[in-house]
PDB file of N, CA and C in Angstrom:
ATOM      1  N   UNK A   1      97.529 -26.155  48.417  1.00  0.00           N
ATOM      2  CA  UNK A   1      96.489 -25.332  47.822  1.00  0.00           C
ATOM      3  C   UNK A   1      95.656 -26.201  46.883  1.00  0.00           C
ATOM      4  N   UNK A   2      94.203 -25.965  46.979  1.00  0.00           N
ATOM      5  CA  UNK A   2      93.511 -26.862  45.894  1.00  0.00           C
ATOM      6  C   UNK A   2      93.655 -26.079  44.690  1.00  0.00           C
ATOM      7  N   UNK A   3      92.991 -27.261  43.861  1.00  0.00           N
ATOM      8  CA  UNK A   3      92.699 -26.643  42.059  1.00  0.00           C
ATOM      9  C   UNK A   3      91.304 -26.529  41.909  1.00  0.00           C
ATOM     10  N   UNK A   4      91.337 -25.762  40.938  1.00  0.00           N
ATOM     11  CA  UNK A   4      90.456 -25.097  40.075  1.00  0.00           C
ATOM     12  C   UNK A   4      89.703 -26.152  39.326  1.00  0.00           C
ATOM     13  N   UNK A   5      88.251 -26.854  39.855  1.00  0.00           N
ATOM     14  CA  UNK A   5      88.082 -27.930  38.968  1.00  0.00           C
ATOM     15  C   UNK A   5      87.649 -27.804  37.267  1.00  0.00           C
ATOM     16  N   UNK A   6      87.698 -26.806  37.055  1.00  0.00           N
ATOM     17  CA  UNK A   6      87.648 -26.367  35.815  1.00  0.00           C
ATOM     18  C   UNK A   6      88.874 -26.531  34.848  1.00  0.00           C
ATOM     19  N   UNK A   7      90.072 -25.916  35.213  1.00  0.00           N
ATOM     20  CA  UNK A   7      91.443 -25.859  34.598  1.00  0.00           C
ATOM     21  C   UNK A   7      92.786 -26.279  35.487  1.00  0.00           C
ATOM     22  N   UNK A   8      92.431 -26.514  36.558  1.00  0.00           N
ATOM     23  CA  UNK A   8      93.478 -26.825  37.139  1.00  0.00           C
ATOM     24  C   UNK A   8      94.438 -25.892  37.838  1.00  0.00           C
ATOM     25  N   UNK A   9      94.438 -24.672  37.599  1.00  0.00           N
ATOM     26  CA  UNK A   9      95.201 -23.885  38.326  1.00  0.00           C
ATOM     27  C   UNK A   9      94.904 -23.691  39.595  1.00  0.00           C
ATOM     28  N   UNK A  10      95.717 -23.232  40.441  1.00  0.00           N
ATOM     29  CA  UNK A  10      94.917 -23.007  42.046  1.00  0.00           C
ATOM     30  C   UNK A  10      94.204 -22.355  41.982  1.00  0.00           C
ATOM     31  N   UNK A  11      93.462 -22.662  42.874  1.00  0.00           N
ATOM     32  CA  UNK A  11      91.954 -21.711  42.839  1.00  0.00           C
ATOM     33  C   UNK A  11      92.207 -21.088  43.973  1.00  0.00           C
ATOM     34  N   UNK A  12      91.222 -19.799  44.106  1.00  0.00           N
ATOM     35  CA  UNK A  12      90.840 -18.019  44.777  1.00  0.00           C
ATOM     36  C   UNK A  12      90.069 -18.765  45.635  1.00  0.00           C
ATOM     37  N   UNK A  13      88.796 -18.959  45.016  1.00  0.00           N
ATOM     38  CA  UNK A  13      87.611 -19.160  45.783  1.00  0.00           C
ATOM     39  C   UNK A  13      87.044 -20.443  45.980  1.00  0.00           C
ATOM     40  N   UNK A  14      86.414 -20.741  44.486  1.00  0.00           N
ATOM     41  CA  UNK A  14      85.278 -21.796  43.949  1.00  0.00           C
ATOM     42  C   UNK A  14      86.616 -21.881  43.213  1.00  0.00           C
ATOM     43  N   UNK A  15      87.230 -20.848  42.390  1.00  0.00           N
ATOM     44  CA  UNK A  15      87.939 -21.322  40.544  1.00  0.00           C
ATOM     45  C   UNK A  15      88.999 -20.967  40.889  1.00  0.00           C
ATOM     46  N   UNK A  16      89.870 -20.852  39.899  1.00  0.00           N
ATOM     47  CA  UNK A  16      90.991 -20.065  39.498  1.00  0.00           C
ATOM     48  C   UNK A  16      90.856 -18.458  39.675  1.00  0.00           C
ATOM     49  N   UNK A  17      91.602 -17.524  39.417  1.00  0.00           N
ATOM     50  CA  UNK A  17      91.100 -16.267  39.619  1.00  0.00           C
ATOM     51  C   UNK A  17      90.388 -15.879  38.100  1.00  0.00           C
ATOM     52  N   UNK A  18      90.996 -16.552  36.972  1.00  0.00           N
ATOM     53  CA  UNK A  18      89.902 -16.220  36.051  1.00  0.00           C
ATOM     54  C   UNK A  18      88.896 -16.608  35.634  1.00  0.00           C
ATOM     55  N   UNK A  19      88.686 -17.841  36.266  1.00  0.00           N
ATOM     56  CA  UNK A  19      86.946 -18.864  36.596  1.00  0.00           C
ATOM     57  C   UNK A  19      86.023 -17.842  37.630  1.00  0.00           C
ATOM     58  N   UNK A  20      87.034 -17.780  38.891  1.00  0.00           N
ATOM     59  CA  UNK A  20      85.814 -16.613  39.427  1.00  0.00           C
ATOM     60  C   UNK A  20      85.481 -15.254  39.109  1.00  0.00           C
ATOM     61  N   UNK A  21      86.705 -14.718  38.447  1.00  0.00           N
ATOM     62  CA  UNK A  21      86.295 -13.911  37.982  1.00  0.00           C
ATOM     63  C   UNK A  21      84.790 -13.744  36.703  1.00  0.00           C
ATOM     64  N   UNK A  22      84.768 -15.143  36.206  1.00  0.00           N
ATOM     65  CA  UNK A  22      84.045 -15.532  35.415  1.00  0.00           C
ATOM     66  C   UNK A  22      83.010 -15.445  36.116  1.00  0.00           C
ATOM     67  N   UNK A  23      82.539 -16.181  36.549  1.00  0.00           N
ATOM     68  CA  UNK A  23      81.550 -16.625  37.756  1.00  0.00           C
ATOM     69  C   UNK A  23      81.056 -15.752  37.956  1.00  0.00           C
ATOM     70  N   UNK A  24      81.569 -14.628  39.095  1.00  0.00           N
ATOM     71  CA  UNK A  24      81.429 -13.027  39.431  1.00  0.00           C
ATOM     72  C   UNK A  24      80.957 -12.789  38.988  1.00  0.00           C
ATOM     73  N   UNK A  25      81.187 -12.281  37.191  1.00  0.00           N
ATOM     74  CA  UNK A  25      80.191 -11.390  36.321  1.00  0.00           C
ATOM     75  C   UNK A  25      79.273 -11.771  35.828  1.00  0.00           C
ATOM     76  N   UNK A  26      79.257 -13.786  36.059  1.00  0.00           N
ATOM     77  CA  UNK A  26      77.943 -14.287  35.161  1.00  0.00           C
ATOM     78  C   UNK A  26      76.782 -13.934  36.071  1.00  0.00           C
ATOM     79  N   UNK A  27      77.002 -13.956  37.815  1.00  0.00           N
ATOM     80  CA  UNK A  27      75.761 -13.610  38.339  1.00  0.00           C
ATOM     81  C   UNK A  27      75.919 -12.298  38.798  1.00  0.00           C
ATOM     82  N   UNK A  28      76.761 -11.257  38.734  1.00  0.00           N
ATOM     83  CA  UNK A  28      76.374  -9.779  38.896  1.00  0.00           C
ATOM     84  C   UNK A  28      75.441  -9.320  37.563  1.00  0.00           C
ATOM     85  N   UNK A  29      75.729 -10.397  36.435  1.00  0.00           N
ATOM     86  CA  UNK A  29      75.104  -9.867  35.270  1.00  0.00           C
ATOM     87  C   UNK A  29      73.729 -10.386  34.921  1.00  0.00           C
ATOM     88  N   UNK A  30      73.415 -11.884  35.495  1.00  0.00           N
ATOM     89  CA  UNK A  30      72.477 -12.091  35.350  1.00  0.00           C
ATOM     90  C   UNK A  30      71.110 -11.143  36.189  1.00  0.00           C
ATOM     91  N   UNK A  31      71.452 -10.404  37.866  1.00  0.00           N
ATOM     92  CA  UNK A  31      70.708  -9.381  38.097  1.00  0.00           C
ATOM     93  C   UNK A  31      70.091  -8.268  37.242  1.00  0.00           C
ATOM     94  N   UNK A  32      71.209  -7.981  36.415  1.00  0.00           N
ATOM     95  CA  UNK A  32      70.370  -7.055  35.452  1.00  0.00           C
ATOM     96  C   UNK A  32      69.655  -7.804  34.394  1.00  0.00           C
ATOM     97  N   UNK A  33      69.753  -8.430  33.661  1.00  0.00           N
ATOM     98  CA  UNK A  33      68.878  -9.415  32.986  1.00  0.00           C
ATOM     99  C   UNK A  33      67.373  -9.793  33.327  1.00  0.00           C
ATOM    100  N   UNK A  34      67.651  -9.949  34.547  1.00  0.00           N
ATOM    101  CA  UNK A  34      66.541 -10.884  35.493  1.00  0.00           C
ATOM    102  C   UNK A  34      65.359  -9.394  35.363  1.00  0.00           C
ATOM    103  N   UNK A  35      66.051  -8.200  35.455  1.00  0.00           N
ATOM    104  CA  UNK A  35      65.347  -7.061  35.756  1.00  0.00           C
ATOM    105  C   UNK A  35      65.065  -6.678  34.609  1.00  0.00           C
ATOM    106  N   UNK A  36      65.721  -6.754  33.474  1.00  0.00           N
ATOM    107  CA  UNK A  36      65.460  -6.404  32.137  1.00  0.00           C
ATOM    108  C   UNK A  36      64.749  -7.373  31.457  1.00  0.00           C
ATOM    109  N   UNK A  37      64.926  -8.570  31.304  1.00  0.00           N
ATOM    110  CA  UNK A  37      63.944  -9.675  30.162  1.00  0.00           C
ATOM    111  C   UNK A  37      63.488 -10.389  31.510  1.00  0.00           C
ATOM    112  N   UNK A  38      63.877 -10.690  32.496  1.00  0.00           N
ATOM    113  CA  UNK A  38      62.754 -11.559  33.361  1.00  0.00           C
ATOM    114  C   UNK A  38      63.326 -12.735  33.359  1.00  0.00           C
ATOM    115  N   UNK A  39      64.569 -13.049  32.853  1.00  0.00           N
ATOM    116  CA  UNK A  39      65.175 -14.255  32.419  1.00  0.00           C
ATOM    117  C   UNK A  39      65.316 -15.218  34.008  1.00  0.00           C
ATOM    118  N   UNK A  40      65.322 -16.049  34.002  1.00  0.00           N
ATOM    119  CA  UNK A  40      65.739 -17.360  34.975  1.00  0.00           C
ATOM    120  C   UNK A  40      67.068 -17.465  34.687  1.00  0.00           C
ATOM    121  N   UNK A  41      67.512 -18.114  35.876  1.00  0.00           N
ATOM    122  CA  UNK A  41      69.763 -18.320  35.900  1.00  0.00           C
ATOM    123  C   UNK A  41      69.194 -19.386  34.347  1.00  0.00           C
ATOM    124  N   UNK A  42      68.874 -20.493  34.803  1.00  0.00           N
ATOM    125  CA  UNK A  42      69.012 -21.035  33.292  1.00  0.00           C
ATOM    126  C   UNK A  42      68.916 -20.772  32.057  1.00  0.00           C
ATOM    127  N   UNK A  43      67.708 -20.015  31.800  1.00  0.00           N
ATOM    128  CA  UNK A  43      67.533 -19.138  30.356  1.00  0.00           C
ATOM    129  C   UNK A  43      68.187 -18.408  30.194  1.00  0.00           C
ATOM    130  N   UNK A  44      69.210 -17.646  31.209  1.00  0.00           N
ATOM    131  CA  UNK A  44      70.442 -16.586  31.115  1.00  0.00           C
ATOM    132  C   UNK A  44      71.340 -17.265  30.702  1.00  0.00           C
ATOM    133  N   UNK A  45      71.727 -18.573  30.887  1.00  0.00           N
ATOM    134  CA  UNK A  45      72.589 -19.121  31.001  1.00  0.00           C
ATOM    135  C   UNK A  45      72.907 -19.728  29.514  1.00  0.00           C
ATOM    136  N   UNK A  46      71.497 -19.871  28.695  1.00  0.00           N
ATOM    137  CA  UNK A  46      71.323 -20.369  27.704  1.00  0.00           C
ATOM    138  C   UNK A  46      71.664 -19.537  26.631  1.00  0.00           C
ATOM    139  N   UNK A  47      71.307 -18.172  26.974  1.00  0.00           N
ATOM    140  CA  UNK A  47      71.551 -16.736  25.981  1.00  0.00           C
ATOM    141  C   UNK A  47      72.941 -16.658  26.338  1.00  0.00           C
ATOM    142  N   UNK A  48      73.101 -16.828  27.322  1.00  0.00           N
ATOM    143  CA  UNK A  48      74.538 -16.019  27.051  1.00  0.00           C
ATOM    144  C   UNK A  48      75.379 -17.031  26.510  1.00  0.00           C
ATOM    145  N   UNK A  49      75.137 -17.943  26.508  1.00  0.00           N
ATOM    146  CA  UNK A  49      75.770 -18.969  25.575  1.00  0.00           C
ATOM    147  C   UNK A  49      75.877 -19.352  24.088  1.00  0.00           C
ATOM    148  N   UNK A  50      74.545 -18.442  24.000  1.00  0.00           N
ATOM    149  CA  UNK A  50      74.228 -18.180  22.029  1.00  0.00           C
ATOM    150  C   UNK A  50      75.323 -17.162  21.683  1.00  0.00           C
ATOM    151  N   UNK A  51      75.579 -16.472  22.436  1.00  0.00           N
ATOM    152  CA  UNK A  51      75.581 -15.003  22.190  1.00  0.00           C
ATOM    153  C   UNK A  51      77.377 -15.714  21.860  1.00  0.00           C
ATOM    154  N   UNK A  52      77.639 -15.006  20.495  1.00  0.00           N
ATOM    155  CA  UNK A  52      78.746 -15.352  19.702  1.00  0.00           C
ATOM    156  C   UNK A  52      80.037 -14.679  20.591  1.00  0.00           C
ATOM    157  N   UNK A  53      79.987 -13.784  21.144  1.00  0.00           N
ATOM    158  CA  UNK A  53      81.178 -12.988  21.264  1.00  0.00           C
ATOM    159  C   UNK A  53      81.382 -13.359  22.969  1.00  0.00           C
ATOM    160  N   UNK A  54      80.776 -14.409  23.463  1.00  0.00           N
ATOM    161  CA  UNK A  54      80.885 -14.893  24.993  1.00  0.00           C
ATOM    162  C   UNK A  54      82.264 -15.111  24.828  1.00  0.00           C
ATOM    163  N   UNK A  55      82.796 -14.965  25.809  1.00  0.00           N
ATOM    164  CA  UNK A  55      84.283 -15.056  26.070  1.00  0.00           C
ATOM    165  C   UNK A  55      84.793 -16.506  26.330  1.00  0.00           C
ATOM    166  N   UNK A  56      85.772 -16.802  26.445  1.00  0.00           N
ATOM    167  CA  UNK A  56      86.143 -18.614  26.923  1.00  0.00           C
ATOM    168  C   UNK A  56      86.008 -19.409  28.045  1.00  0.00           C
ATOM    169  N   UNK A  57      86.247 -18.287  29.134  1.00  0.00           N
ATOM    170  CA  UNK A  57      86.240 -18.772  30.440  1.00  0.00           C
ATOM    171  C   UNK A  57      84.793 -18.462  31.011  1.00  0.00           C
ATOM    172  N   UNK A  58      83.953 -17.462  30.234  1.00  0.00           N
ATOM    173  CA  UNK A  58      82.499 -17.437  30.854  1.00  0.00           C
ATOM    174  C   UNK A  58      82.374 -19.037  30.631  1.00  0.00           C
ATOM    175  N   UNK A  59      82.067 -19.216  29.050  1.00  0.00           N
ATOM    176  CA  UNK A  59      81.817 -20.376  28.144  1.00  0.00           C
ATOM    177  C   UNK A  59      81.874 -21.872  29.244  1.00  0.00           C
ATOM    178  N   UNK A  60      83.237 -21.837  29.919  1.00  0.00           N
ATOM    179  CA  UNK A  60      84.118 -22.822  30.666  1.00  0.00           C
ATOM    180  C   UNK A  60      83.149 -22.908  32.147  1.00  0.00           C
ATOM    181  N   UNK A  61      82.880 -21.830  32.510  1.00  0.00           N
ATOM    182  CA  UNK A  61      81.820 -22.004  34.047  1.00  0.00           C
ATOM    183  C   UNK A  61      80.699 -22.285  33.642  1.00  0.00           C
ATOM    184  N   UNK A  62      79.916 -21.838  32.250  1.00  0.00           N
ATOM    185  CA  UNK A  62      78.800 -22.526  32.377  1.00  0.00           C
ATOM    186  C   UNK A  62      78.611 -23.577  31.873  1.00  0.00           C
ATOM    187  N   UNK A  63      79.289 -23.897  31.136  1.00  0.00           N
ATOM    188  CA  UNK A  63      79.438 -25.614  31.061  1.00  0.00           C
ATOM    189  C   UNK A  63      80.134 -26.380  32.300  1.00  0.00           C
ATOM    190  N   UNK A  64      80.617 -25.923  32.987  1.00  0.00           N
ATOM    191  CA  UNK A  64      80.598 -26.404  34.710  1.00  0.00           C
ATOM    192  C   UNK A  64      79.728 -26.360  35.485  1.00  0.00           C
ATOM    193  N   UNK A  65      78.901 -25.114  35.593  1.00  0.00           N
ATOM    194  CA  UNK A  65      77.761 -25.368  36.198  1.00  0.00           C
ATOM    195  C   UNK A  65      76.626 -26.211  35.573  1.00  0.00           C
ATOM    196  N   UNK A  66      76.547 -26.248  33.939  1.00  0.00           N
ATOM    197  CA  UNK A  66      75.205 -26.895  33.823  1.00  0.00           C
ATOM    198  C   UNK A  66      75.624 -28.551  33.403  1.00  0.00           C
ATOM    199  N   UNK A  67      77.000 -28.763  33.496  1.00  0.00           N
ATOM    200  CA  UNK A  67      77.218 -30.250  33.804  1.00  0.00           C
ATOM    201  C   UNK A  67      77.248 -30.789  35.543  1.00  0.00           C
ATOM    202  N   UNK A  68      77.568 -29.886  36.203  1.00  0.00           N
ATOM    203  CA  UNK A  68      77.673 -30.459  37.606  1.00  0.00           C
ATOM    204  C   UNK A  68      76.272 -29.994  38.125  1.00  0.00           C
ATOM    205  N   UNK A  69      75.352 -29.720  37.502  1.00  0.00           N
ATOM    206  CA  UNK A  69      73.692 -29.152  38.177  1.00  0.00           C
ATOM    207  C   UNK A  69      74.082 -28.745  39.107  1.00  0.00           C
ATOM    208  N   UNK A  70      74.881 -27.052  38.936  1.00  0.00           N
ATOM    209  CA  UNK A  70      74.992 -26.032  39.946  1.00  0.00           C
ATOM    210  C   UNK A  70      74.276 -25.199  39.809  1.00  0.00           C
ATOM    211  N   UNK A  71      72.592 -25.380  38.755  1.00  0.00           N
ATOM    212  CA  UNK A  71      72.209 -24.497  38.450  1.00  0.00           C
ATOM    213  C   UNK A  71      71.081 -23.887  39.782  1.00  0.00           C
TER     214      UNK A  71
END
């Protein structure tokens, strides 16, 4: 089974099950965003990264995606 290049655990999909789970909600959530402020994946990516109460493992994919330019 491969790993999770994020943490190392086996991975589901792309991650671990709590990387994709991560993943999952960063772009089911960025749809509403996109529809509400107009935001781009990157400028979403940037807010939700301000935003104090972001969780660890969101935190962990998007600093995976915007170090590996998965954006």
């Amino acid at each position: 089974m491969s790993h999770c290049p994020i943490c190392g655990r086996d991975k589901q999909d792309e991650f671990c099950p709590y990387h994709q789970t991560a993943s999952n909600n960063l772009k089911e959530m960025h749809e509403k965003w996109q529809i509400a402020a107009g935001l781009s994946w990157e400028d979403y990516l940037d807010k939700i990264s301000d935003i104090e109460d972001t969780g660890r493992w969101i935190r962990e994919v998007i600093e995976f995606i915007t170090t590996q330019g998965n954006l």
